[in-house]
N, C-alpha and C. Protein backbone atom coordinates (compact mmCIF):
# COMPACT_ATOMS: atom_id res chain seq x y z
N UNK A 1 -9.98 200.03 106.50
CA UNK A 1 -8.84 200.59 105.83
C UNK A 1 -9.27 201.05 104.44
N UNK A 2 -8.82 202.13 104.30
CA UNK A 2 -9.41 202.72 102.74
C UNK A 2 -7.94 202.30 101.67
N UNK A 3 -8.59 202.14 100.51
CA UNK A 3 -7.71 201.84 99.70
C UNK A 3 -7.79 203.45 98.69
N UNK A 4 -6.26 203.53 98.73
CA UNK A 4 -6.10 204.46 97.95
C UNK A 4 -6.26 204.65 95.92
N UNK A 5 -6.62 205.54 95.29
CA UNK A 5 -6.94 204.86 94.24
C UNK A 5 -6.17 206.50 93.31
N UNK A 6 -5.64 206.26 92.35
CA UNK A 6 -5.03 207.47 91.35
C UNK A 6 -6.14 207.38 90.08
N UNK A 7 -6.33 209.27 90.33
CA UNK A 7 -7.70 209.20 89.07
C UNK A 7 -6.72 210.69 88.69
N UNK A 8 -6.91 209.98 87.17
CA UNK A 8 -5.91 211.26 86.42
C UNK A 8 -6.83 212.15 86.42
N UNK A 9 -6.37 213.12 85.64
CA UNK A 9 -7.56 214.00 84.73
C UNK A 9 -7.35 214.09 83.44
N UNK A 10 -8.86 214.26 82.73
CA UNK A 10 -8.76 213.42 81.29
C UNK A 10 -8.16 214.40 80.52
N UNK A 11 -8.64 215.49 80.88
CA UNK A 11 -7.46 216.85 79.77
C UNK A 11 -5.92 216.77 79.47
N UNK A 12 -5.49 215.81 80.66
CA UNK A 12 -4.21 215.85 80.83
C UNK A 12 -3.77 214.56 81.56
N UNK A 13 -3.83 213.42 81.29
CA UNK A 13 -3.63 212.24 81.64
C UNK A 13 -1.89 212.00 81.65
N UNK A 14 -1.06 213.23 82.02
CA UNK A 14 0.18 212.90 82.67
C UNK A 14 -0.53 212.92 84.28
N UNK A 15 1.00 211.19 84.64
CA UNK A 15 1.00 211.19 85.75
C UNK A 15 1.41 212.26 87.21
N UNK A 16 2.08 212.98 86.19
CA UNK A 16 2.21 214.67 87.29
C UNK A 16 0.87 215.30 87.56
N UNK A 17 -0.35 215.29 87.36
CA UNK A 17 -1.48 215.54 87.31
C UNK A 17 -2.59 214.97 87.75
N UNK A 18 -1.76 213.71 88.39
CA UNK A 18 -2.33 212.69 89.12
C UNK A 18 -2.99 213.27 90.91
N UNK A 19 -4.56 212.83 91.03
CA UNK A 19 -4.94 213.12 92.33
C UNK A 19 -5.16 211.25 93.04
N UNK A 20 -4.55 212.07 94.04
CA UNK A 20 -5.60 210.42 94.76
C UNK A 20 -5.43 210.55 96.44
N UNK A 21 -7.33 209.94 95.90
CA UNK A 21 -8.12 210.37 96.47
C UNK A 21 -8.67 208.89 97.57
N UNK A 22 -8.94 208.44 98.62
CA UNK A 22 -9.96 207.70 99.21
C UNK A 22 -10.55 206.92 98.31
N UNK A 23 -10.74 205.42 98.89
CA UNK A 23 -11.84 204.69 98.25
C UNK A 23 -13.00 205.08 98.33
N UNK A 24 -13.45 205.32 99.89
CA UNK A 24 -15.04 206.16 99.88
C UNK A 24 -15.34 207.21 99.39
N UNK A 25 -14.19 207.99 99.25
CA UNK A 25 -14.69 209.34 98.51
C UNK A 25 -14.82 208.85 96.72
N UNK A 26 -13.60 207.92 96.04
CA UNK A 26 -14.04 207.67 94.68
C UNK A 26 -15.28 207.20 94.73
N UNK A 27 -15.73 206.02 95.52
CA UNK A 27 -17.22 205.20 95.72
C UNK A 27 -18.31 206.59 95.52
N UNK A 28 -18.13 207.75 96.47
CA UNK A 28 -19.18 208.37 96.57
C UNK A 28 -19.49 209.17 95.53
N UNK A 29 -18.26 209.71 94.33
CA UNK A 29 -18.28 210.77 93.18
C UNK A 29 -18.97 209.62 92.53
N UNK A 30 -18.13 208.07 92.25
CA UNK A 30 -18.86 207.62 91.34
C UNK A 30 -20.25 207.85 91.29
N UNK A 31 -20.96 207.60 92.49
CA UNK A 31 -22.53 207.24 93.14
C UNK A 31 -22.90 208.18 92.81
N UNK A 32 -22.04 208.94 92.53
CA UNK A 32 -23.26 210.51 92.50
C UNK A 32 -23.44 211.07 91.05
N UNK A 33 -22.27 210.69 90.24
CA UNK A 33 -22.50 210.75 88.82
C UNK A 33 -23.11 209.86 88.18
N UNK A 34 -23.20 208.57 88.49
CA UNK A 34 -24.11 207.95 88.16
C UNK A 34 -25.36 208.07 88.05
N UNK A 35 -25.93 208.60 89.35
CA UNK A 35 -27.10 209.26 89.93
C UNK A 35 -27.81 210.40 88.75
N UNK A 36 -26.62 211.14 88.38
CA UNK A 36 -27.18 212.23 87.75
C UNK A 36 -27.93 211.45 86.21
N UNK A 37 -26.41 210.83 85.66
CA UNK A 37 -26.86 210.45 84.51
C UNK A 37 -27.89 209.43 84.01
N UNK A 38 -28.28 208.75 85.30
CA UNK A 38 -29.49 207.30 85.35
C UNK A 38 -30.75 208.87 85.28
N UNK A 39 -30.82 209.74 85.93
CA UNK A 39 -31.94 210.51 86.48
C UNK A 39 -31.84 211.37 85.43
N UNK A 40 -31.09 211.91 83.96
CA UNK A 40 -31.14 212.78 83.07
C UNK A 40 -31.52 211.51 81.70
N UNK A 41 -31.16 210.44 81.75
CA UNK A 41 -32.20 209.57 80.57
C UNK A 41 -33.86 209.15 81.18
N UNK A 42 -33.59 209.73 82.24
CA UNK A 42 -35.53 209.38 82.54
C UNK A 42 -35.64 210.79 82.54
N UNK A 43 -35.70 211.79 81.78
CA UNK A 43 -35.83 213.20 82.29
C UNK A 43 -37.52 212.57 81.23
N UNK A 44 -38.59 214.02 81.39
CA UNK A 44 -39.55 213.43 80.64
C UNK A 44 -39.42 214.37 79.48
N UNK A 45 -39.79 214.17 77.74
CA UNK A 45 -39.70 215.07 77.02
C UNK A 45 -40.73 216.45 77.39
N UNK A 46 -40.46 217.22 77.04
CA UNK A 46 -41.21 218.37 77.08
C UNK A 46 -42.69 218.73 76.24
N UNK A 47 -43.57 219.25 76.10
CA UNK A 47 -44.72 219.56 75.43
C UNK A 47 -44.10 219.86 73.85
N UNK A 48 -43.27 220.61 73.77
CA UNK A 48 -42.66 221.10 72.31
C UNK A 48 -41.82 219.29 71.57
N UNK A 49 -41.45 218.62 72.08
CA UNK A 49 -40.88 217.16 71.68
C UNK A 49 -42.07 216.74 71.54
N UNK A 50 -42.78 216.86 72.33
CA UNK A 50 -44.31 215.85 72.15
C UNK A 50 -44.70 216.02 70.74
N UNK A 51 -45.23 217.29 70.65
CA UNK A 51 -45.97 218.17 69.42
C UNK A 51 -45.13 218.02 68.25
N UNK A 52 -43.64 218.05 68.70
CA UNK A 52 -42.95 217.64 67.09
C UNK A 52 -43.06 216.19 66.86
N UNK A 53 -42.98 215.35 67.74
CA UNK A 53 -42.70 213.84 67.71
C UNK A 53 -44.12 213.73 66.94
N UNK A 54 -45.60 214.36 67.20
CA UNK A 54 -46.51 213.86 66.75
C UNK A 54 -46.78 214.39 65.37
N UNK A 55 -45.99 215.30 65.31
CA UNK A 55 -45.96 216.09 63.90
C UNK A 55 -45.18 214.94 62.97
N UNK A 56 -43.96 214.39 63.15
CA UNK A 56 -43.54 213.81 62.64
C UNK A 56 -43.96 212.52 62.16
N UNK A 57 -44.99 212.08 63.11
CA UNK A 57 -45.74 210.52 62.91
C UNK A 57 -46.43 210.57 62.04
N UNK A 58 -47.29 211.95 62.13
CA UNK A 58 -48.21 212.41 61.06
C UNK A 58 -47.79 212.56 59.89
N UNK A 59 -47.19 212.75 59.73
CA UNK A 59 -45.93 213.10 58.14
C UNK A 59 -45.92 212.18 58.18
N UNK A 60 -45.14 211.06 58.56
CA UNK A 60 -44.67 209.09 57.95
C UNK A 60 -46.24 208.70 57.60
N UNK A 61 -46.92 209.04 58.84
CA UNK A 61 -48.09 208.13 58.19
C UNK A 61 -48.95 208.41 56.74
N UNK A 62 -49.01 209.98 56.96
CA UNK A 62 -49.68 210.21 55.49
C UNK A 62 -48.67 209.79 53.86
N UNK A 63 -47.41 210.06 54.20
CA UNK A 63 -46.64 209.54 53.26
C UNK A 63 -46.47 208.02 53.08
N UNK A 64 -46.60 206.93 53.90
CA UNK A 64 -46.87 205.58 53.80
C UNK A 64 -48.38 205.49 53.12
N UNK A 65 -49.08 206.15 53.17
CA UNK A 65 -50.95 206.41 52.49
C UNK A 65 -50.90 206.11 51.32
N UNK A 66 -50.05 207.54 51.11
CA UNK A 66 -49.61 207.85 49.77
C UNK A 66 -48.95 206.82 49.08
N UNK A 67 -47.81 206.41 49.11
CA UNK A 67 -47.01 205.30 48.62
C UNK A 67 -48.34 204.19 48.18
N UNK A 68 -48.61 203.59 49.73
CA UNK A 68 -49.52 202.31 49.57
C UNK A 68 -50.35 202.86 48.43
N UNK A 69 -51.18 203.80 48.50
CA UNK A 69 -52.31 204.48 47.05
C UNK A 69 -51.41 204.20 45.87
N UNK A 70 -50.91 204.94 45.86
CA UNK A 70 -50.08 205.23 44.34
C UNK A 70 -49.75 203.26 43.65
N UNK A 71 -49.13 202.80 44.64
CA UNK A 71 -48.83 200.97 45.06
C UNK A 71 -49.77 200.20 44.07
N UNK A 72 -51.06 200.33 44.89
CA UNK A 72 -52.21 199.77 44.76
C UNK A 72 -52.54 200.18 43.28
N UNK A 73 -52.79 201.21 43.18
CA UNK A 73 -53.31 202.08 41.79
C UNK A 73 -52.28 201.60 40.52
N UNK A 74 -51.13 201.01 40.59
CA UNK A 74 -50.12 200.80 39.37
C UNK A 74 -50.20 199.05 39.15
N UNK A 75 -51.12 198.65 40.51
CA UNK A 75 -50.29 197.28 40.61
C UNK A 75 -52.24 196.55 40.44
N UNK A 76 -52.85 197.24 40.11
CA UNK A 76 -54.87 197.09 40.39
C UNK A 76 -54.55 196.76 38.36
N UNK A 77 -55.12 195.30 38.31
CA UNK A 77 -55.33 195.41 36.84
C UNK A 77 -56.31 195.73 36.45
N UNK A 78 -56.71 196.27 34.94
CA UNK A 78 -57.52 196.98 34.68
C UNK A 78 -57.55 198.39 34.55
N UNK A 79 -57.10 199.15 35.77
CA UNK A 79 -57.10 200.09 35.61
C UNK A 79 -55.97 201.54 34.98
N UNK A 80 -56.54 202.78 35.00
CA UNK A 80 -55.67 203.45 34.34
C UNK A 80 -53.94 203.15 33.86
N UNK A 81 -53.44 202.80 35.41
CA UNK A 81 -52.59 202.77 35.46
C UNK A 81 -51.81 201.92 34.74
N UNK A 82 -52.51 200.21 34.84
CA UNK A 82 -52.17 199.54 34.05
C UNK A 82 -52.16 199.49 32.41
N UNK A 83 -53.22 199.89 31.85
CA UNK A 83 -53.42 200.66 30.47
C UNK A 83 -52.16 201.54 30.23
N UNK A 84 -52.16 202.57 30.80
CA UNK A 84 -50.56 203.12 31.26
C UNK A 84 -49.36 202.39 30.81
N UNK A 85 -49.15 201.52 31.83
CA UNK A 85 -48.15 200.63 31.50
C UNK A 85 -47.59 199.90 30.57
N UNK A 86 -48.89 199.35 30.04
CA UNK A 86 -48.71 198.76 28.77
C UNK A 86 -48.24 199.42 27.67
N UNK A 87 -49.30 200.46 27.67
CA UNK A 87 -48.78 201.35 26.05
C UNK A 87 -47.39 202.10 26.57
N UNK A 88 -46.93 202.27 27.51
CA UNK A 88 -45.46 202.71 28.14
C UNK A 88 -44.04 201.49 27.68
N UNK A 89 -44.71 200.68 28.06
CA UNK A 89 -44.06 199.39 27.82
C UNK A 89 -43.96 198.94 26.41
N UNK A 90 -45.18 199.11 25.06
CA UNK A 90 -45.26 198.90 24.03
C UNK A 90 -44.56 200.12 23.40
N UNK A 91 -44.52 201.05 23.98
CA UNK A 91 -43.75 202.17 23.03
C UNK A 91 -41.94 202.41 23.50
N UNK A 92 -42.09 201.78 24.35
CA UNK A 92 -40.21 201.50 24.93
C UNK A 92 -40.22 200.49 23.49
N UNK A 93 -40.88 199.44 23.61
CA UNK A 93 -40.12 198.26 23.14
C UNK A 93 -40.18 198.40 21.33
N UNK A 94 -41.22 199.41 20.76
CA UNK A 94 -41.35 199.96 20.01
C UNK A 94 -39.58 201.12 19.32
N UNK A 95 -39.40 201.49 20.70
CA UNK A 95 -38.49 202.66 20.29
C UNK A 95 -37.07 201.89 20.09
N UNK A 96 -37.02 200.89 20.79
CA UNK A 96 -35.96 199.83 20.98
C UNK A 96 -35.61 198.85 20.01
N UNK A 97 -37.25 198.41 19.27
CA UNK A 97 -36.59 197.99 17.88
C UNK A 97 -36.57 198.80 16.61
N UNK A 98 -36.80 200.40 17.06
CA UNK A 98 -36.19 201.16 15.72
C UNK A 98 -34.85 201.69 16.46
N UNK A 99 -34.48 201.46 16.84
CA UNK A 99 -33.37 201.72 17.54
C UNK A 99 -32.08 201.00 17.09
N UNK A 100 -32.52 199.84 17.46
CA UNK A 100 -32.01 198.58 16.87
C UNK A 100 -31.48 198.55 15.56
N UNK A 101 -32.78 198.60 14.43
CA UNK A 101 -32.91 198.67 13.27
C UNK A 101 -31.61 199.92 12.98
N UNK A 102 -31.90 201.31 13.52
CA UNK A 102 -30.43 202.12 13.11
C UNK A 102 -29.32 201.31 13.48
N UNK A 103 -29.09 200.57 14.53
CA UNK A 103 -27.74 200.13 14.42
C UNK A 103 -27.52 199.09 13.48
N UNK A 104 -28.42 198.42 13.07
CA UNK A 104 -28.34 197.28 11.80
C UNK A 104 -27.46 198.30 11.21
N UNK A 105 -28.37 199.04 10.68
CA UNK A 105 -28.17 199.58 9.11
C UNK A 105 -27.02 200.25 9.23
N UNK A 106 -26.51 200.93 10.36
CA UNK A 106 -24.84 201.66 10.90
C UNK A 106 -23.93 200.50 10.51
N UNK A 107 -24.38 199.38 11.01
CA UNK A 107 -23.30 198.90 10.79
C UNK A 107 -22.71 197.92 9.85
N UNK A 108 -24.25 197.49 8.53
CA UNK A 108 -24.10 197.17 7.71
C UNK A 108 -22.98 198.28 6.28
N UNK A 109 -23.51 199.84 7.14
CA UNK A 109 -22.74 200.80 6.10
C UNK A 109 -21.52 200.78 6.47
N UNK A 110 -20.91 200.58 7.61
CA UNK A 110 -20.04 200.73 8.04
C UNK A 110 -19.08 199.68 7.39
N UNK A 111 -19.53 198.39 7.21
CA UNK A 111 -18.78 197.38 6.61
C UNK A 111 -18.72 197.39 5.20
N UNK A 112 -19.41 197.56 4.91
CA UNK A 112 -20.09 197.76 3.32
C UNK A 112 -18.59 199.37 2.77
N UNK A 113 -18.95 200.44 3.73
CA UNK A 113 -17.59 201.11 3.35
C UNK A 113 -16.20 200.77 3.49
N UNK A 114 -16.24 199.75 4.50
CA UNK A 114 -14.50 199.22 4.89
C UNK A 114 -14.29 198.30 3.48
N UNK A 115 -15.56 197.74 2.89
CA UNK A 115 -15.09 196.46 1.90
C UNK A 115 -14.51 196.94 0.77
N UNK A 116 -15.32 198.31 0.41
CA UNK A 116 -15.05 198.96 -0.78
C UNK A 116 -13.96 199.49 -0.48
N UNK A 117 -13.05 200.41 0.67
CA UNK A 117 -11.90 200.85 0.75
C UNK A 117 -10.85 199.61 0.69
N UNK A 118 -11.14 198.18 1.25
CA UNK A 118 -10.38 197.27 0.94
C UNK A 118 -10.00 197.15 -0.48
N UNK A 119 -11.37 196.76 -1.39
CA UNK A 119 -11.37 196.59 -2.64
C UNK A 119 -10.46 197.94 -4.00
N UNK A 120 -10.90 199.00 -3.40
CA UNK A 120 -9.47 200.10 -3.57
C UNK A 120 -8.13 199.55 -3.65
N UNK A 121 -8.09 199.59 -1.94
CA UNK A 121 -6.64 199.14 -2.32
C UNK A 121 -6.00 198.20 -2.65
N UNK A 122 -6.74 196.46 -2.46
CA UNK A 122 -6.12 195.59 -3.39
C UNK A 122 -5.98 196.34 -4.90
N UNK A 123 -7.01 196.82 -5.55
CA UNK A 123 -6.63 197.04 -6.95
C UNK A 123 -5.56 197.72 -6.82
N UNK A 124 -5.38 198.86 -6.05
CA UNK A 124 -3.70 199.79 -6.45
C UNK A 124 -2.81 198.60 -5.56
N UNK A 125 -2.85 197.78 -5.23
CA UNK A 125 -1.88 197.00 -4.87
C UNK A 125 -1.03 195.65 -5.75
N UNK A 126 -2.96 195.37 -7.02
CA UNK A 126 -2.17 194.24 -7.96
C UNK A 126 -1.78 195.16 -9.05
N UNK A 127 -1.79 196.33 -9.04
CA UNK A 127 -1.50 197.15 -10.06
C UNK A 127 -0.14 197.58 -9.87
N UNK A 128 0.66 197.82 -8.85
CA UNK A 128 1.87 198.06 -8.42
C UNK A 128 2.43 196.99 -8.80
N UNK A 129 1.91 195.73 -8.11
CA UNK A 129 2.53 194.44 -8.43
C UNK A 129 2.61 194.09 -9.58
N UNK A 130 1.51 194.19 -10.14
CA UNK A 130 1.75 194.02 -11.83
C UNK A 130 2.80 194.88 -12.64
N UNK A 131 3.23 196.10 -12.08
CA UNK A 131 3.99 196.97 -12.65
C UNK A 131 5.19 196.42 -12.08
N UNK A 132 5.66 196.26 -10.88
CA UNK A 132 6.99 195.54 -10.81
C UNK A 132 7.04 194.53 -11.66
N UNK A 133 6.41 193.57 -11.55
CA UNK A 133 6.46 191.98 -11.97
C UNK A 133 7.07 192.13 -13.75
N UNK A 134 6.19 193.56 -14.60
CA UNK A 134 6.59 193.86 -15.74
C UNK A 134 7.85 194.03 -16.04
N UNK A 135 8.38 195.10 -15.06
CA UNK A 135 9.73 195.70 -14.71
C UNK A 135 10.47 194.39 -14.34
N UNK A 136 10.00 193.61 -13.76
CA UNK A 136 11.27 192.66 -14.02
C UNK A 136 11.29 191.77 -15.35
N UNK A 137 10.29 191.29 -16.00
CA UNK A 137 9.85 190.58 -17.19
C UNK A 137 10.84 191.56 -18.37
N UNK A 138 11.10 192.58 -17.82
CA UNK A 138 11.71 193.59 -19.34
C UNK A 138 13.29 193.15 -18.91
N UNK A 139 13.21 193.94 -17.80
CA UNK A 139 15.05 193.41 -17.67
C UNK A 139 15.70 191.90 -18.03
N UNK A 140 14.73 191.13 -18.28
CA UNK A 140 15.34 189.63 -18.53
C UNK A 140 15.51 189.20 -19.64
């Protein structure tokens, strides 16, 4: 006895659009699409995939060369590179404490001008005060 089975279609998955079809006949579409798609991931690449795939290995590998060289050459004491480094490193840390040094001095001026604008205006402030304080000393 075959069992009957409803296979929509995917464009249009209303049930008005509904076929159905045989168990052996679904069994056999399945079997056969399966078939295709097990037998199109073993397909073999072509001569042109080959030649790029090896093109491409060739590229990683010479660029891993490179890296490792360059690697070796920064990280080898003694040499250029390291000399390099140092005076790279001594002239950062060089630029960093004149660097520094401007912000001292920014911000020693900076305070140094707020004290004197303070010192301003207390004086026009005991000077007001002193002028009221008079103004009342007369009226009494």
């Amino acid at each position: 006895m075959d069992v009957m089975l409803s296979v929509l279609d995917p464009k249009n998955p209303t049930p008005s659009t509904a076929l159905i079809i045989a168990g052996k006949e679904f069994k056999q579409i399945r079997e056969s699409i399966e078939g295709v798609t097990a037998n199109a991931d073993r397909e073999e690449p072509s001569s042109r995939d080959l030649d790029r795939l090896q093109r491409i290995e060739e590229h990683d590998r010479a660029h891993r060369m490179q890296e490792q060289d360059q690697i070796s050459l920064f990280l080898k004491p003694g040499s250029d590179a390291d000399s390099n480094r140092s005076k790279t490193l001594a002239e950062d840390h060089d630029d960093i404490r004149v660097f520094n040094e401007f912000i001292t001095l920014a911000k020693c001026a900076a305070i140094r001008e707020k004290q004197i604008q303070e010192k301003a205006w207390l004086e026009t402030e005991n000077k007001r005060e002193d002028g009221r304080l008079d103004d009342i000393m007369e009226q009494k």
